[in-house]
N, C-alpha and C. Protein backbone atom coordinates (compact mmCIF):
# COMPACT_ATOMS: atom_id res chain seq x y z
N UNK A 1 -23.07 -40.98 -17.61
CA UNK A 1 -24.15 -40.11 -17.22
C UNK A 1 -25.44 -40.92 -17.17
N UNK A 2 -26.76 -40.92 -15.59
CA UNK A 2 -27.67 -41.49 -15.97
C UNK A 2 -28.35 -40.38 -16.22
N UNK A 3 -29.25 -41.13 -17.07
CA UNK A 3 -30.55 -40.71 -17.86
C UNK A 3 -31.85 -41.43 -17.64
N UNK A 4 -32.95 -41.03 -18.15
CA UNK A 4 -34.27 -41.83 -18.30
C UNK A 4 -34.93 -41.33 -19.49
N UNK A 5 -35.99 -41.89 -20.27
CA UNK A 5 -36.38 -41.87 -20.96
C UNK A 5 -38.40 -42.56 -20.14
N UNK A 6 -38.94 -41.66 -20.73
CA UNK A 6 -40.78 -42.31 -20.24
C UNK A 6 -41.44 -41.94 -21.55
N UNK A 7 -41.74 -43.61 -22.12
CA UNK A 7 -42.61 -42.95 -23.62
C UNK A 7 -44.24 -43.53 -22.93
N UNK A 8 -44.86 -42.84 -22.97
CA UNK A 8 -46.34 -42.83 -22.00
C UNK A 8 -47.70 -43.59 -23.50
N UNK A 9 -48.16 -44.80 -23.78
CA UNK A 9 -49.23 -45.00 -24.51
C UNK A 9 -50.37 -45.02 -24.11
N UNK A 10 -51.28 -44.26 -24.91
CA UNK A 10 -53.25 -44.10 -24.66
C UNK A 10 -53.56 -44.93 -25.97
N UNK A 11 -53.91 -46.18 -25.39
CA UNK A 11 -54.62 -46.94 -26.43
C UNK A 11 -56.21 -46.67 -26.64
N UNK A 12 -56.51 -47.01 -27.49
CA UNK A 12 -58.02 -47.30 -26.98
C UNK A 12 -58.74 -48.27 -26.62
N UNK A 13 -59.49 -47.96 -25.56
CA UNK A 13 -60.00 -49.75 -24.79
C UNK A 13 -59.96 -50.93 -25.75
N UNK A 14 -60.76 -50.72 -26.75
CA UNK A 14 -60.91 -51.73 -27.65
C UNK A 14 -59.46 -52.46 -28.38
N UNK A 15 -58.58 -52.23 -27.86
CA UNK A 15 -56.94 -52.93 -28.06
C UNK A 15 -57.07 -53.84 -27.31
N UNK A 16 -57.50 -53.79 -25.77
CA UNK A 16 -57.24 -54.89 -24.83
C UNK A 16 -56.46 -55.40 -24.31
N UNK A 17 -55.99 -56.34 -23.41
CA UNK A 17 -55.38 -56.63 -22.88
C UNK A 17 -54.08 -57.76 -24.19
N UNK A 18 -54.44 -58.16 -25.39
CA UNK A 18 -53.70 -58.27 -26.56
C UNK A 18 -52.28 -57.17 -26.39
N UNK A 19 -53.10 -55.72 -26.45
CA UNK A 19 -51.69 -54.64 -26.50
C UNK A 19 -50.60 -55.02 -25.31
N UNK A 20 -50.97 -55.13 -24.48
CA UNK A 20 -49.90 -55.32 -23.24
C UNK A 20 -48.85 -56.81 -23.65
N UNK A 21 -49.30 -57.73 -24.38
CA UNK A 21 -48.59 -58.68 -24.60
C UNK A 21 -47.69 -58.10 -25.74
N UNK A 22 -48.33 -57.10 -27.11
CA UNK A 22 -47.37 -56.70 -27.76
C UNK A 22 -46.30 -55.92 -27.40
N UNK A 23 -46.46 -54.57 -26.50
CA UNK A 23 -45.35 -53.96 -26.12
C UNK A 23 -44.65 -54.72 -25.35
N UNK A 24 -45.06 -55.44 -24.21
CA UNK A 24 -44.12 -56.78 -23.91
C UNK A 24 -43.07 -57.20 -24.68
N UNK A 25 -43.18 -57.87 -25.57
CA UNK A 25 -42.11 -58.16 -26.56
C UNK A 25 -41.45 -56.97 -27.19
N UNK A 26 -41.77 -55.99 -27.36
CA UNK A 26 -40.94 -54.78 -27.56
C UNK A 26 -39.80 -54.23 -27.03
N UNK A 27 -40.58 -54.34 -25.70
CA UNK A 27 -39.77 -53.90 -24.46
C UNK A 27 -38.53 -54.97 -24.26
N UNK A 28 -38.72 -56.22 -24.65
CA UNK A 28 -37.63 -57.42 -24.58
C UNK A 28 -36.48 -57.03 -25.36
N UNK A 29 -37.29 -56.64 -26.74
CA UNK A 29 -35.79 -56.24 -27.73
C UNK A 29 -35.56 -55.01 -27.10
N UNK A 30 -35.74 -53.85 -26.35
CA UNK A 30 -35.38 -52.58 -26.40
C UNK A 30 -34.24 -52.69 -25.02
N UNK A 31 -34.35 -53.92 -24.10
CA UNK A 31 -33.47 -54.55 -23.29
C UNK A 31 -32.10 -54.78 -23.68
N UNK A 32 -32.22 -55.26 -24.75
CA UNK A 32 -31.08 -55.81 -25.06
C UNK A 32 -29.94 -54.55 -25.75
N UNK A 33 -30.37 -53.57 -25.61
CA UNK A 33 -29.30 -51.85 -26.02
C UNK A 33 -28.54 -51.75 -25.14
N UNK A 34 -27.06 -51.27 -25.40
CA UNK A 34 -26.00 -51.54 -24.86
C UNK A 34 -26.27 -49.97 -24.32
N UNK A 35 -25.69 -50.10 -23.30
CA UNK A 35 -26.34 -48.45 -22.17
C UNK A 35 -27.18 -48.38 -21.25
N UNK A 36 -28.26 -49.63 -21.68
CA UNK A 36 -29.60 -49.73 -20.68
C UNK A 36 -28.96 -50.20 -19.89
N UNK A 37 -29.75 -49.18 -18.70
CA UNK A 37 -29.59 -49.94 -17.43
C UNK A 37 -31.16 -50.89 -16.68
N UNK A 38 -31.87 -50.39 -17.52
CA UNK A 38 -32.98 -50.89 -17.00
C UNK A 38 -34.22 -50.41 -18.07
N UNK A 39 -35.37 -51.61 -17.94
CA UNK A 39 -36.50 -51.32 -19.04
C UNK A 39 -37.37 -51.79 -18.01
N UNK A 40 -38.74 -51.06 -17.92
CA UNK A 40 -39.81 -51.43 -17.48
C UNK A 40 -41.15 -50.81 -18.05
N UNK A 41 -41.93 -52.14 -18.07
CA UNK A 41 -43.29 -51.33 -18.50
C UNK A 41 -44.14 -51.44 -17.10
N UNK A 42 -45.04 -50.33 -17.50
CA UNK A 42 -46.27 -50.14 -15.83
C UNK A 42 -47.30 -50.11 -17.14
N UNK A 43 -48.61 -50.52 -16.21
CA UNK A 43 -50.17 -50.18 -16.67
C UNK A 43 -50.45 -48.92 -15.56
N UNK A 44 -51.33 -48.30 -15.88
CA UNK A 44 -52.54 -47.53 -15.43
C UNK A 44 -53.27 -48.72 -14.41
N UNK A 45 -53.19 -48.05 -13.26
CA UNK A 45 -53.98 -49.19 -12.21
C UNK A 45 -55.61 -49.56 -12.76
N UNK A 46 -56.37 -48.51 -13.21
CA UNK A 46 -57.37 -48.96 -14.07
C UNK A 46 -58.02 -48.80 -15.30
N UNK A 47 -56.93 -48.46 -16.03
CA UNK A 47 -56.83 -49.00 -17.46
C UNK A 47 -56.06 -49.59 -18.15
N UNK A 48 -56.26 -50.37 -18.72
CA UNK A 48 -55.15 -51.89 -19.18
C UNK A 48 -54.68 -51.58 -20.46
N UNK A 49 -55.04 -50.27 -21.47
CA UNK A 49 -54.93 -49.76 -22.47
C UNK A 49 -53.65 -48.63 -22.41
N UNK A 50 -53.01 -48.20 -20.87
CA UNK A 50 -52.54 -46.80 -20.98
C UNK A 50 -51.41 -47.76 -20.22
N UNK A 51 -50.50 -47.69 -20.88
CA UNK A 51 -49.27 -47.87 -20.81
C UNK A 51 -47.47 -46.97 -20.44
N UNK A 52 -46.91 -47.20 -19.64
CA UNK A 52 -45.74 -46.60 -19.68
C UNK A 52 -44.59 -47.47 -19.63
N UNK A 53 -43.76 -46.90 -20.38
CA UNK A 53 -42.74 -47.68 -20.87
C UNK A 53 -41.32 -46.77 -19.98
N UNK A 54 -40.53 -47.56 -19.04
CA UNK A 54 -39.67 -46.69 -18.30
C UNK A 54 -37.88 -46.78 -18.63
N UNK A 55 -37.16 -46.53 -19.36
CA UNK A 55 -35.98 -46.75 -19.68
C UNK A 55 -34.78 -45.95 -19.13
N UNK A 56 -34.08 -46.86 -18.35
CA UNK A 56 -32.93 -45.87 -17.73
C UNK A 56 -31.76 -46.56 -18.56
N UNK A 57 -30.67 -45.11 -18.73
CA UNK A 57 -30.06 -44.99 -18.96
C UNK A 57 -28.21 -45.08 -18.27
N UNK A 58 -26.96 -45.13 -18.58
CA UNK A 58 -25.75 -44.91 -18.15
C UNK A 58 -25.21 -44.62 -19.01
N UNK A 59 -24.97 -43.42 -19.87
CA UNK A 59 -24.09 -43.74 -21.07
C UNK A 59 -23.24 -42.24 -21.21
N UNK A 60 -22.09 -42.16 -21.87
CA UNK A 60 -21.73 -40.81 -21.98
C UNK A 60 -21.98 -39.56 -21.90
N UNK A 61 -23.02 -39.37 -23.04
CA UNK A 61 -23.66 -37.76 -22.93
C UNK A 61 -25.66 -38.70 -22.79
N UNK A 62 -26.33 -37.91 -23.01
CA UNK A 62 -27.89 -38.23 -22.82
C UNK A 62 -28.23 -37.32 -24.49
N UNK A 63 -29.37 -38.14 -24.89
CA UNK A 63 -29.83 -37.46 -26.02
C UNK A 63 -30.88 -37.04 -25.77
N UNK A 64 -30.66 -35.52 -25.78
CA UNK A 64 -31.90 -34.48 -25.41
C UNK A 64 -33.51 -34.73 -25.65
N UNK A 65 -33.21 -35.42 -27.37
CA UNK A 65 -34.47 -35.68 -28.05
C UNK A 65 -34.72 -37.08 -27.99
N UNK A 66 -34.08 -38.07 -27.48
CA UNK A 66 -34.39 -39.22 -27.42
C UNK A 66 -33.39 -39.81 -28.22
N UNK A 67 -33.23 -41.45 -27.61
CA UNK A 67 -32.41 -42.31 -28.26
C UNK A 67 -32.98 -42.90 -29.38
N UNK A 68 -32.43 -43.21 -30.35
CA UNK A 68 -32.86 -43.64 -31.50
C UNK A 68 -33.75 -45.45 -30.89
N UNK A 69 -33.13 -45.66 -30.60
CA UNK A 69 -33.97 -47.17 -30.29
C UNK A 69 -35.26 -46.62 -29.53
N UNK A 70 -35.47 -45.50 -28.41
CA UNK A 70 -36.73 -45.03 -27.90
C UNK A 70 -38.12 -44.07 -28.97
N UNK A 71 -36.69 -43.41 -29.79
CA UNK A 71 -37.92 -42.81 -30.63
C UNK A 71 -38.09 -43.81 -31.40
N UNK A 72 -37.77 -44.78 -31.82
CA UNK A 72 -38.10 -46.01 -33.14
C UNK A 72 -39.41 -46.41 -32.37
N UNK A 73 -38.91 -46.93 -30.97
CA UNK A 73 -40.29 -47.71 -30.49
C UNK A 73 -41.68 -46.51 -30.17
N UNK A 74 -41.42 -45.53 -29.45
CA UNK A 74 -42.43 -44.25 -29.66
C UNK A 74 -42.93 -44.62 -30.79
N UNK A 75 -42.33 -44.42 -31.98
CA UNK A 75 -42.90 -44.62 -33.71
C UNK A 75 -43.58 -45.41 -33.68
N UNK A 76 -43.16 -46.74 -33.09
CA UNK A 76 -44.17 -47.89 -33.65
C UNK A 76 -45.55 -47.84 -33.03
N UNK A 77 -45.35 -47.45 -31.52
CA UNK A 77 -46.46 -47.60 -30.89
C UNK A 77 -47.29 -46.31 -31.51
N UNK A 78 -47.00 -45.24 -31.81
CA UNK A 78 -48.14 -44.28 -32.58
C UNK A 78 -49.43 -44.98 -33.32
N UNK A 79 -49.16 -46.31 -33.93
CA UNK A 79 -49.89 -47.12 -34.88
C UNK A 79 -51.06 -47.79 -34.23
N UNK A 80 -50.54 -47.70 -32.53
CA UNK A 80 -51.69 -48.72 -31.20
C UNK A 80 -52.31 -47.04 -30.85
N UNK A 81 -52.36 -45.87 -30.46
CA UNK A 81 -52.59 -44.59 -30.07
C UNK A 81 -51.82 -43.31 -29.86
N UNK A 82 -52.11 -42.81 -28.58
CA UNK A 82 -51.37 -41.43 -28.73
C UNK A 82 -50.18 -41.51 -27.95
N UNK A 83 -49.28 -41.46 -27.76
CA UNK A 83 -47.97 -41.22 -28.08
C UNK A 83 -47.17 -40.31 -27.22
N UNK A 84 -46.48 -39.98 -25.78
CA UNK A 84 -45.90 -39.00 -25.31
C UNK A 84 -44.38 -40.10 -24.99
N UNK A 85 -43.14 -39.10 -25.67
CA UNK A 85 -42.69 -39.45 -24.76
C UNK A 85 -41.28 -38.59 -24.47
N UNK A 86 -40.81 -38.39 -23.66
CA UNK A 86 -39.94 -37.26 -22.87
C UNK A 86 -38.14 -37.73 -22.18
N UNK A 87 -37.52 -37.25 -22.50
CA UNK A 87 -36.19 -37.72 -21.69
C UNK A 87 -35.99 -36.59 -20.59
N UNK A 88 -35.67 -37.01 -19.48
CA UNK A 88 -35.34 -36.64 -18.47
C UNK A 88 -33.88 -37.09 -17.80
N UNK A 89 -32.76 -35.80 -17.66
CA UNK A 89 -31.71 -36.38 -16.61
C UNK A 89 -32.12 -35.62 -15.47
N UNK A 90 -30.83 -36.34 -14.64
CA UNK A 90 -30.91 -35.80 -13.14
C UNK A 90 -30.49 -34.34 -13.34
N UNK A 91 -31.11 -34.39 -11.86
CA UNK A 91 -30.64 -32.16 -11.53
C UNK A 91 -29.44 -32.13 -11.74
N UNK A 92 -28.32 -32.99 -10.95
CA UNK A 92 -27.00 -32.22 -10.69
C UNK A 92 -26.50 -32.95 -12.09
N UNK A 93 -26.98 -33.82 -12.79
CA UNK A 93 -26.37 -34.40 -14.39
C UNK A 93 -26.14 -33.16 -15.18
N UNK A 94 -27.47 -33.13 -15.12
CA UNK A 94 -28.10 -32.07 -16.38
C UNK A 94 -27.23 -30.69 -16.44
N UNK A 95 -26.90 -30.07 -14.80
CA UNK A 95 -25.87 -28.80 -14.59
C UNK A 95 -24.52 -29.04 -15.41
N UNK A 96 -23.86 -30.22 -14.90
CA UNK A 96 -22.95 -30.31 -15.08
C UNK A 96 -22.67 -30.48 -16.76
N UNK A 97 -23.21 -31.28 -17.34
CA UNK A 97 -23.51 -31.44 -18.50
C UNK A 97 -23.78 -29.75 -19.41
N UNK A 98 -24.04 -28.80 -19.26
CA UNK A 98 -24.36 -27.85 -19.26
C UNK A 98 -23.47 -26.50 -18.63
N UNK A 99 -22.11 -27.12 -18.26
CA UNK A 99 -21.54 -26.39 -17.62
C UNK A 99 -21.44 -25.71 -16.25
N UNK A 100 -22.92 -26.34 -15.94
CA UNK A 100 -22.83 -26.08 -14.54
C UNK A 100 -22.96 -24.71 -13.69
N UNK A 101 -23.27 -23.60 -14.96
CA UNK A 101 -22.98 -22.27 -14.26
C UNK A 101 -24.50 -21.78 -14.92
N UNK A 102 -25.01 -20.58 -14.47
CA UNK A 102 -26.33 -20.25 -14.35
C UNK A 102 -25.81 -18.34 -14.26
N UNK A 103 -26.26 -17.55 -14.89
CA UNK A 103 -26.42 -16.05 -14.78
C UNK A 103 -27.23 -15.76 -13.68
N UNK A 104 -27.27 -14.72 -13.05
CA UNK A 104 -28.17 -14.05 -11.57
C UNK A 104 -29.38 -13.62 -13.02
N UNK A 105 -29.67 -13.76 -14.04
CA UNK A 105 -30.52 -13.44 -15.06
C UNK A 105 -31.49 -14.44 -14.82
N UNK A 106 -31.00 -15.65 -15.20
CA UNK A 106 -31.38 -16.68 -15.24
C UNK A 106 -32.47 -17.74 -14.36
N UNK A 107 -31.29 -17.05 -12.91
CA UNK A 107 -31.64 -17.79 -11.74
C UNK A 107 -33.30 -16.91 -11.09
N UNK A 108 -33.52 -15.58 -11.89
CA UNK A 108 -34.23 -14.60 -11.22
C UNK A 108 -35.18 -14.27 -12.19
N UNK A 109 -35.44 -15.26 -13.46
CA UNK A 109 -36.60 -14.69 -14.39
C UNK A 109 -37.67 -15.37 -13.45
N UNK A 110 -38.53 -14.92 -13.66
CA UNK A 110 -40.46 -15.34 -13.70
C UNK A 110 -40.70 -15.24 -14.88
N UNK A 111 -40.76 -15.67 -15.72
CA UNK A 111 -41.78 -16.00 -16.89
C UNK A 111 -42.45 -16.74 -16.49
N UNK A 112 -43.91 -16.56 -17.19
CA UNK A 112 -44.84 -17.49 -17.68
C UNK A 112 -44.76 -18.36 -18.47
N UNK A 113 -45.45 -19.84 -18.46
CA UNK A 113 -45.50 -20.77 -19.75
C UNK A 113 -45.88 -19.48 -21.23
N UNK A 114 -46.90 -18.71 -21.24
CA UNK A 114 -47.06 -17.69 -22.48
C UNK A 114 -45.71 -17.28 -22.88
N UNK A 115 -44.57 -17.26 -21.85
CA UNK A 115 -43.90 -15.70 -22.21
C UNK A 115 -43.77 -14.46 -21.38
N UNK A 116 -45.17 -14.41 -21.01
CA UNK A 116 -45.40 -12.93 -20.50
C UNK A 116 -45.13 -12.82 -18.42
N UNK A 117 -44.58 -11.87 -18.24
CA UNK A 117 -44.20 -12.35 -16.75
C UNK A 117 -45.09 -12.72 -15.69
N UNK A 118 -44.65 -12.79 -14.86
CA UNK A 118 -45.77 -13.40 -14.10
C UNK A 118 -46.41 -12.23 -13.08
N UNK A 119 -45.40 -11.43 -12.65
CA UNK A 119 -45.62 -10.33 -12.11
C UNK A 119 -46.78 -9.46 -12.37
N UNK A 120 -46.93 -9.37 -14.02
CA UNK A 120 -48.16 -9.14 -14.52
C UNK A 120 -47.26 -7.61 -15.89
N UNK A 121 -46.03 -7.60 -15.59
CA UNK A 121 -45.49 -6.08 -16.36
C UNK A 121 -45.38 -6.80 -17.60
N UNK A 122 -45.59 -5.67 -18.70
CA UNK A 122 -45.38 -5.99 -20.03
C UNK A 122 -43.99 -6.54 -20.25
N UNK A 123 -43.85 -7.41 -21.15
CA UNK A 123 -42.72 -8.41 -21.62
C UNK A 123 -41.89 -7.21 -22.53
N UNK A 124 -40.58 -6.96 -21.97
CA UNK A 124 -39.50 -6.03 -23.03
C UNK A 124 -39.24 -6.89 -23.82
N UNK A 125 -38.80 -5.75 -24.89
CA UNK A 125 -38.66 -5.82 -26.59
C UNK A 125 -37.34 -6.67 -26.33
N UNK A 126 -36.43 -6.97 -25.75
CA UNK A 126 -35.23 -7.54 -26.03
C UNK A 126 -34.92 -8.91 -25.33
């Protein structure tokens, strides 16, 4: 199954162009995990402080919450700033992985990010 993984860093200016050489070497050991198919870091076209770290995956199942070698490095970098980072599979992965089947419930809610519908009708008790 592929996967990806994007752990996103906000340094603060005053790190400098120093930080990019450290996650550099990070990113070297996080290469070497048996599954990767690929590691890349990007900068922010104009900030040299905001970092993304891009990790694809091939491996059996995908870990919803992250691979232990991605959340370790997430961890470390918390210590340089703030910290996002998210796993993502593909559309038709993710179905299948999931069984692949969907309720006419499912396929036909509107919710809101709140909860509450979008339509504007009060949210039922059940």
């Amino acid at each position: 199954m592929k996967w990806m993984e994007q752990i996103r860093l906000r340094a603060p200016v005053s790190e400098g162009s120093a930080l990019a050489c450290r996650v550099s070497c990070m990113v070297e050991d996080v290469r070497r995990t048996p599954g990767i198919l690929s590691v890349e870091l990007y900068r922010y076209a104009s900030l040299e402080t905001d970092l993304l770290i891009h990790i694809q995956w091939d491996t059996v199942t995908e870990h919803p919450w992250g691979s232990p070698v991605a959340v370790g490095l997430a961890h470390t970098l918390r210590h340089f700033g703030l910290v996002d980072h998210s796993v993502w599979v593909g559309h038709d992965q993710g179905s299948q992985a999931q069984g692949g089947t969907h309720t006419g419930k499912e396929r036909n809610a509107k919710i809101a990010y709140d909860g509450m519908p979008l339509n504007g009708a009060k949210k039922s008790g059940g």
